[in-house]
Protein backbone atom coordinates (compact mmCIF):
# COMPACT_ATOMS: atom_id res chain seq x y z
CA UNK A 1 28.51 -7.17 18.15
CA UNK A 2 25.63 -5.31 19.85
CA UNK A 3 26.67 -2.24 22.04
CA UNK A 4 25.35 -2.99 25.79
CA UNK A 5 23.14 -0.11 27.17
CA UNK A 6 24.41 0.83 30.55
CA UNK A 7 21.92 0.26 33.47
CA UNK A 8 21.09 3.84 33.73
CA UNK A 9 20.44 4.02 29.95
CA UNK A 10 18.04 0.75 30.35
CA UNK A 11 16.18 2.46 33.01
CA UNK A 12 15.41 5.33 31.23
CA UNK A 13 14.08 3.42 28.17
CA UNK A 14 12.48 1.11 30.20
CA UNK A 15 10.43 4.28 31.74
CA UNK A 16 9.95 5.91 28.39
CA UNK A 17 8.86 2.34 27.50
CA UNK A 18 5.96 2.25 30.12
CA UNK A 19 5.05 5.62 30.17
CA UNK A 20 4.13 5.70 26.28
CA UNK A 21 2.34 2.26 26.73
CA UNK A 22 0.25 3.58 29.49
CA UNK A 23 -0.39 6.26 27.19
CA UNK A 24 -1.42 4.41 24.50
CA UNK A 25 -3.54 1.84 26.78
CA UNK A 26 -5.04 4.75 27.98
CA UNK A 27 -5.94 6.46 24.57
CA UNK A 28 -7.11 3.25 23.45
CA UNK A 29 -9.61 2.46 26.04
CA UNK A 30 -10.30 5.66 27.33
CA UNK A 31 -9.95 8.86 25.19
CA UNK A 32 -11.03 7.70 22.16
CA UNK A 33 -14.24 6.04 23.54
CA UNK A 34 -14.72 8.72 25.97
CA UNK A 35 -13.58 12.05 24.01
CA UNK A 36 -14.13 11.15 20.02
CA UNK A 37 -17.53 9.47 20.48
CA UNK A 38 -16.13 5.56 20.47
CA UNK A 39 -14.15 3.28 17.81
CA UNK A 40 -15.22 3.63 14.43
CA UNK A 41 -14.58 5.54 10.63
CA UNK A 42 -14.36 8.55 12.70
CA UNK A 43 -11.41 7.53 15.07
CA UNK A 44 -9.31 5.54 12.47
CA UNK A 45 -6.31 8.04 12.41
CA UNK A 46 -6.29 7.93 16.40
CA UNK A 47 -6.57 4.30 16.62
CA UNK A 48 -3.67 3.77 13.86
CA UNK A 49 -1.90 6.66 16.33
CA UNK A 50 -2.69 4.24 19.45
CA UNK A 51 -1.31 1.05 17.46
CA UNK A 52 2.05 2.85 16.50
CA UNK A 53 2.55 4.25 19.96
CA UNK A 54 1.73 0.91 21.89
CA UNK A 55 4.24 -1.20 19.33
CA UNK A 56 7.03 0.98 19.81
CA UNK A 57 6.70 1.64 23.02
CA UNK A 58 6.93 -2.17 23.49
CA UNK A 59 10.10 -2.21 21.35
CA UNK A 60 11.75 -0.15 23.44
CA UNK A 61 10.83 -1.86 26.90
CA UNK A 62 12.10 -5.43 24.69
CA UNK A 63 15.48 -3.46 24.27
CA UNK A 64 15.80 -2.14 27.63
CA UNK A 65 15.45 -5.67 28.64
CA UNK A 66 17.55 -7.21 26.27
CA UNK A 67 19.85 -4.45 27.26
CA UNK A 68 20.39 -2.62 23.51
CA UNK A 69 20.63 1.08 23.98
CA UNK A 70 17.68 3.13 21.98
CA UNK A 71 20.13 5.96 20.74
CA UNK A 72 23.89 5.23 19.23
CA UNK A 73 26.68 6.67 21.52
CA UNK A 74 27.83 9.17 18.18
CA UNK A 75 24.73 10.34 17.85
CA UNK A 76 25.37 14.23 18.96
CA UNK A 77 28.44 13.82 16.04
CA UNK A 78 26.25 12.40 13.24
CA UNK A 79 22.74 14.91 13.85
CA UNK A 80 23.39 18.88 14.07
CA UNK A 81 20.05 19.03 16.25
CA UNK A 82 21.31 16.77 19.16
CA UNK A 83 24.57 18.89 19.86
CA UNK A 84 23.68 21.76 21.25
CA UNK A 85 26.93 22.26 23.03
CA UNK A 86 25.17 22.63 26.36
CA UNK A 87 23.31 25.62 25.54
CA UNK A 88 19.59 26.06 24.31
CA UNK A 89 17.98 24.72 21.05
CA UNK A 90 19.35 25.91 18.05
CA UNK A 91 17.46 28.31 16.24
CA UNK A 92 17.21 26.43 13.32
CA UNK A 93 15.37 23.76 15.13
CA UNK A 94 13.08 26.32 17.05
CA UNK A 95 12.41 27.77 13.50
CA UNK A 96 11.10 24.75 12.35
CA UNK A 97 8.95 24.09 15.51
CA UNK A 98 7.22 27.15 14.46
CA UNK A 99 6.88 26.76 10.89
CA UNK A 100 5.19 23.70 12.00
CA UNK A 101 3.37 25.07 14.44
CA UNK A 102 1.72 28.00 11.94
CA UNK A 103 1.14 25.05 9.86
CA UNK A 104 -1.47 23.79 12.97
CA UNK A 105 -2.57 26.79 13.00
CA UNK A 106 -3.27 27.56 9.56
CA UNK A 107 -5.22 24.62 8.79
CA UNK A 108 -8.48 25.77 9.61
CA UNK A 109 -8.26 29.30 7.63
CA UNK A 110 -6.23 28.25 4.30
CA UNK A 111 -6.45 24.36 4.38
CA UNK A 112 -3.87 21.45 4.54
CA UNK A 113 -2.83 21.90 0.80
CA UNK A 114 -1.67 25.76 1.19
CA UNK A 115 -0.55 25.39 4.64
CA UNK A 116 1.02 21.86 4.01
CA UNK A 117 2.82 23.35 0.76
CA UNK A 118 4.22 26.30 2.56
CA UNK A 119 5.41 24.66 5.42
CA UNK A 120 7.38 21.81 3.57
CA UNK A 121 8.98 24.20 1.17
CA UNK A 122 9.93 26.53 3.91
CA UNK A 123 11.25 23.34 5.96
CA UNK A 124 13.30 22.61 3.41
CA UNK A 125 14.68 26.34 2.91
CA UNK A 126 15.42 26.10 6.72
CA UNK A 127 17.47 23.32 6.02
CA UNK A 128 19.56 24.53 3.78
CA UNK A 129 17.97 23.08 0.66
CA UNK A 130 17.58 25.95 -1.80
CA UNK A 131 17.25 24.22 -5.11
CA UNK A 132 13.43 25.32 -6.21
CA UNK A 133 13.00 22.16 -8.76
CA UNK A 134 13.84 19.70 -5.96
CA UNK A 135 11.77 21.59 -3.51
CA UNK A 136 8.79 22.06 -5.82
CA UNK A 137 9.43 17.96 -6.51
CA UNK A 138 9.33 16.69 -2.96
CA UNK A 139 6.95 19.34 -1.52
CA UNK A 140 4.28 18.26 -4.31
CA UNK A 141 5.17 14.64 -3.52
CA UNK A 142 4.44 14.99 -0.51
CA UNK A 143 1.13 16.42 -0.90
CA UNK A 144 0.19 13.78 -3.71
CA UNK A 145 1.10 11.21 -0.84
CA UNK A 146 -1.10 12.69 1.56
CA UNK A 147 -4.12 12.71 -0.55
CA UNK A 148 -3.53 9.36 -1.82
CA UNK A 149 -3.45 7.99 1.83
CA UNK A 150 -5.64 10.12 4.12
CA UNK A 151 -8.74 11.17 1.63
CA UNK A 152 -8.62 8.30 -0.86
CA UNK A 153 -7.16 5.30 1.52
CA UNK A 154 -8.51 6.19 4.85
CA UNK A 155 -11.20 8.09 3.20
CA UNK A 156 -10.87 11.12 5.41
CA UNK A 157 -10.86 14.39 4.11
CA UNK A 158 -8.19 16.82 4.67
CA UNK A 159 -8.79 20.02 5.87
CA UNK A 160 -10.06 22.83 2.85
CA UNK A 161 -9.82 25.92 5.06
CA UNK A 162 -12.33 28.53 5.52
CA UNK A 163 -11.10 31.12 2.89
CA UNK A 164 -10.90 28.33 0.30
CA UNK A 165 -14.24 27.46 1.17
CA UNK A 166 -15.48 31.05 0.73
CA UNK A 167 -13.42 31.48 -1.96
CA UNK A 168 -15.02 28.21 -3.96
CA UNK A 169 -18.36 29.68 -2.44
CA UNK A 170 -18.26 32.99 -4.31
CA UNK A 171 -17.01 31.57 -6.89
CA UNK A 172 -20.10 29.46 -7.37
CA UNK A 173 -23.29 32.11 -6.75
């Protein structure tokens, strides 16, 4: 039997609902034609961005009406991040908002392959996960995964990073 959301709970989906549906609407039709120079090869990550946001965001107004709650009532009890015991965040999870974050950031000086490979294998040490075969495994996976779909499938090159690109540079003259 399905858990009923209470009416509270429905509300607040059914704003999150809207909200990221205006949101995508809005990227749709207006940022991407007005900001990124209109549909096309150029835009295909944003408009794949626009389609996720719109169809999920529709899910969960379709579940607010139907009256399923969006999160499970033991959800603090089954994910570490969600119980915070009425403090702040824990530092774990602020950790990993700024190994991402120097990810970003790094892109444009050492590339998506350095930075990506550094910041999954230090995600993972965050975690906990300390075995280096398995993180060596899953961080190259990744990376494989991420060429395969973004340069090859979508045809849109990742990111090489200005000291790479010096470094290939010098390397050639």
């Amino acid at each position: 039997m399905t858990p009923t959301a209470t009416k509270q709970e429905r509300v607040r989906d059914a704003v999150a609902g809207v909200t990221l549906l205006a949101f995508s609407l809005a990227l749709w039709f207006v940022l991407i034609p007005r900001f990124a120079g209109g549909h096309g090869d150029h835009t295909t990550l944003a408009e794949i961005a626009a389609f996720v946001i719109g169809g999920l965001s529709t899910l969960l107004i379709v579940l607010a009406a139907l009256g399923i709650p969006s999160a499970s009532s033991t959800a603090t009890e089954d994910d570490p991040f969600l119980d915070v015991g009425g403090g702040g965040e824990p530092p774990r999870l602020i950790l990993l908002a700024l190994v991402w974050g120097l990810f970003v950031l790094g892109l444009g000086y050492a590339g998506f392959f350095i930075c990506g490979a550094l910041a999954v294998s230090g995600s993972f040490f965050l975690l906990g996960i300390r075995q280096p075969l398995r993180i060596a495994a899953w961080t190259a996976g990744a990376l494989v995964v991420s060429y395969l779909v973004f340069d090859l499938g979508f045809k849109l090159a990742l990111p090489s990073g200005r000291w790479i690109d010096a470094l290939v540079q010098a390397a050639g003259a």
